[in-house]
Protein backbone atom coordinates (compact mmCIF):
# COMPACT_ATOMS: atom_id res chain seq x y z
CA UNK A 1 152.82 120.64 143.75
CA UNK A 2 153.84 123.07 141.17
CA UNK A 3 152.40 124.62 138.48
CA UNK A 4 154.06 126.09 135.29
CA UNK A 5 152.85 129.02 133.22
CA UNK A 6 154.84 131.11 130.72
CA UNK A 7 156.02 134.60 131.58
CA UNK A 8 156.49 136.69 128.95
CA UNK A 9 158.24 139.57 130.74
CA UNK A 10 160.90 137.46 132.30
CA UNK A 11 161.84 135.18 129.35
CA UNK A 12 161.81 132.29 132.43
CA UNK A 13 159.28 129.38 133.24
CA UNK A 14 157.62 130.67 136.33
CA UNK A 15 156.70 127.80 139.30
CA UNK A 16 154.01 128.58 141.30
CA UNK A 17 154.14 126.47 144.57
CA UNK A 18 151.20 125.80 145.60
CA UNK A 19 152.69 124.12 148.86
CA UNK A 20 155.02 127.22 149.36
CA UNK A 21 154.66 131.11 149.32
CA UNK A 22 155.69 132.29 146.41
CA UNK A 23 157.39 132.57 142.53
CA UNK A 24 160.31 131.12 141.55
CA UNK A 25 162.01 131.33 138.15
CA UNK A 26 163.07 128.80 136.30
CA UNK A 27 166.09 129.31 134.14
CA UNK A 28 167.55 125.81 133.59
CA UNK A 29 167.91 126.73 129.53
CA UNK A 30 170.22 129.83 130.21
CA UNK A 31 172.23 127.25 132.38
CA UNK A 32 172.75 124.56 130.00
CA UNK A 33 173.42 127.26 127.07
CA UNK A 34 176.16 128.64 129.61
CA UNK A 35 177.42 125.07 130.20
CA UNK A 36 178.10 124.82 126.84
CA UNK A 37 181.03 127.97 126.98
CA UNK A 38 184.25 126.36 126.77
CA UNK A 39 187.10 127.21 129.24
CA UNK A 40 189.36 129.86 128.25
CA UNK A 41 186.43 131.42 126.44
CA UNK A 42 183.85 134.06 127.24
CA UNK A 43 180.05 135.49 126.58
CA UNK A 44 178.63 138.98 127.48
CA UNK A 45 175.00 139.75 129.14
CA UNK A 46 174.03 140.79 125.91
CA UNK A 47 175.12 138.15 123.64
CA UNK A 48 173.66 135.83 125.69
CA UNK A 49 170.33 137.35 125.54
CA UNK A 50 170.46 137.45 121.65
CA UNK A 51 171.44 133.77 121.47
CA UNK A 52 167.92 133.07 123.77
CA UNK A 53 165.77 135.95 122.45
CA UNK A 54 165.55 136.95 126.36
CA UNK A 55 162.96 139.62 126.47
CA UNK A 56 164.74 142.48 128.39
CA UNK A 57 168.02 141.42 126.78
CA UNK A 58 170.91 141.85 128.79
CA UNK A 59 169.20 142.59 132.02
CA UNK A 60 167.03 139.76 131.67
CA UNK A 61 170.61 137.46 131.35
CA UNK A 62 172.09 139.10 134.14
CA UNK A 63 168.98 138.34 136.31
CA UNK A 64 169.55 134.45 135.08
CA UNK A 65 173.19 134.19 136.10
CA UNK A 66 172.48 136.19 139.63
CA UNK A 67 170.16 133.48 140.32
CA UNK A 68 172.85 130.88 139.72
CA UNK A 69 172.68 127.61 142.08
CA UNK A 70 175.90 126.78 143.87
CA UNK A 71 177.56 123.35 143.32
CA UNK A 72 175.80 122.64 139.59
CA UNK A 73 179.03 123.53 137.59
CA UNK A 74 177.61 126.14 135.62
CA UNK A 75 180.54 128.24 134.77
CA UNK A 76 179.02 131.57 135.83
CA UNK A 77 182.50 133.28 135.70
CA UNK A 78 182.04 133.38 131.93
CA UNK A 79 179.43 135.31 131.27
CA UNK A 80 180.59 138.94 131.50
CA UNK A 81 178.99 142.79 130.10
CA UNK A 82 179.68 144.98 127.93
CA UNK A 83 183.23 145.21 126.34
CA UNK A 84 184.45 142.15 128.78
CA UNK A 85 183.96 144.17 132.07
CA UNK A 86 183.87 142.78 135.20
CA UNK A 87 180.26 143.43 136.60
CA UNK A 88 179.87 141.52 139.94
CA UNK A 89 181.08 143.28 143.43
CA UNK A 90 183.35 141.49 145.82
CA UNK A 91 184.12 139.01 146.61
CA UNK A 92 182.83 137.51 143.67
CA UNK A 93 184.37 139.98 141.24
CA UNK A 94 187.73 138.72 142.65
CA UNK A 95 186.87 134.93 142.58
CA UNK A 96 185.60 135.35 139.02
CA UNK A 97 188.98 136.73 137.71
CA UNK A 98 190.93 134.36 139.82
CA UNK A 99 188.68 131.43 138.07
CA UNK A 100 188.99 133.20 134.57
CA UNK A 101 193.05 133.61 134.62
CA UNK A 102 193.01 129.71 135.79
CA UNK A 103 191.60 129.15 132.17
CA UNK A 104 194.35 131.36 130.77
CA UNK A 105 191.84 134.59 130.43
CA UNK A 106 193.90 137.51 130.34
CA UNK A 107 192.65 140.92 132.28
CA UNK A 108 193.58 143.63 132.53
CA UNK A 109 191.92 146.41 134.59
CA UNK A 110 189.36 144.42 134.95
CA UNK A 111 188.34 143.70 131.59
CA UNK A 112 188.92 140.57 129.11
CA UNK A 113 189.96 140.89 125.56
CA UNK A 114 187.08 140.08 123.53
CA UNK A 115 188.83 139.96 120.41
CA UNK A 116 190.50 136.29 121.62
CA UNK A 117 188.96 135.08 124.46
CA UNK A 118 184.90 136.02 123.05
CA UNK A 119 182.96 132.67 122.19
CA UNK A 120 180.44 133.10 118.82
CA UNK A 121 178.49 130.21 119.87
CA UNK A 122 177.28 128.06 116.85
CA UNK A 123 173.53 129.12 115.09
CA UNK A 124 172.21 125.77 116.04
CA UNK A 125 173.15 125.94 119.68
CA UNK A 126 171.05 129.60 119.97
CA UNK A 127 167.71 128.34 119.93
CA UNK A 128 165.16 129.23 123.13
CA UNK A 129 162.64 126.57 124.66
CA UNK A 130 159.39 127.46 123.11
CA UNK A 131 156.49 128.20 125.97
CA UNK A 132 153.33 126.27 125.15
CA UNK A 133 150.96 127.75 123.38
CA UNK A 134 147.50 127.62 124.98
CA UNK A 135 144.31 126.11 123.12
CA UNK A 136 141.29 128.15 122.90
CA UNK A 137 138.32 125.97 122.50
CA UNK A 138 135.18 127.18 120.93
């Protein structure tokens, strides 16, 4: 059994398992807004954050794609900071721009061009899952 509650601070769904021990964030709407980058095309921390309103901004995104599941084809490889760097340690950092030059991403010293490979996602596409709001009853 789970239970859901909004948490402001993390911009996430928390699950509270009753059965299990513990929190666990939910960030399924950063995934399918990150699904939605097209090969050959990029996103930093930051702009992701902006597109979601993620409280905490950039931080806040990079927390999301750390928490990535393995094996659900979220491109996490596209998402990258500030000025196209390349933000992850190895061996992920090397995996990322072997996975980024397979979709014709050009690097160099580990950074991307943003000025042709950055993705302006469209306005309608940049809208956050609202939290319920609870009822106070009198």
């Amino acid at each position: 059994m789970a239970c859901k509650f909004p948490d402001s601070l993390a911009g996430g769904i928390l699950q509270a398992d009753l059965l299990g021990n513990g929190f666990e964030m939910s960030w399924d709407y950063v995934y399918r807004f990150v699904q939605r980058i097209p090969p050959g095309r990029v996103l930093t921390y930051g702009a992701l954050a902006k597109a979601l309103r993620l409280p905490g901004g950039a931080r806040t995104a990079g927390r999301a794609m750390a928490a990535t599941p393995s094996g659900k084809g979220i491109p996490w490889h596209r998402v990258l900071g500030a000025r196209g760097k390349l933000l992850i340690r190895e061996p992920y950092s090397s995996l990322q721009r072997k996975l980024l030059e397979s979709e014709g991403v050009t690097l160099i010293a580990s950074r991307v061009d943003l000025k042709h490979h950055l993705w302006k996602p469209p306005a309608k596409l940049a809208v956050k899952q609202k939290a319920p709001r609870k009822r106070i009853r009198k």
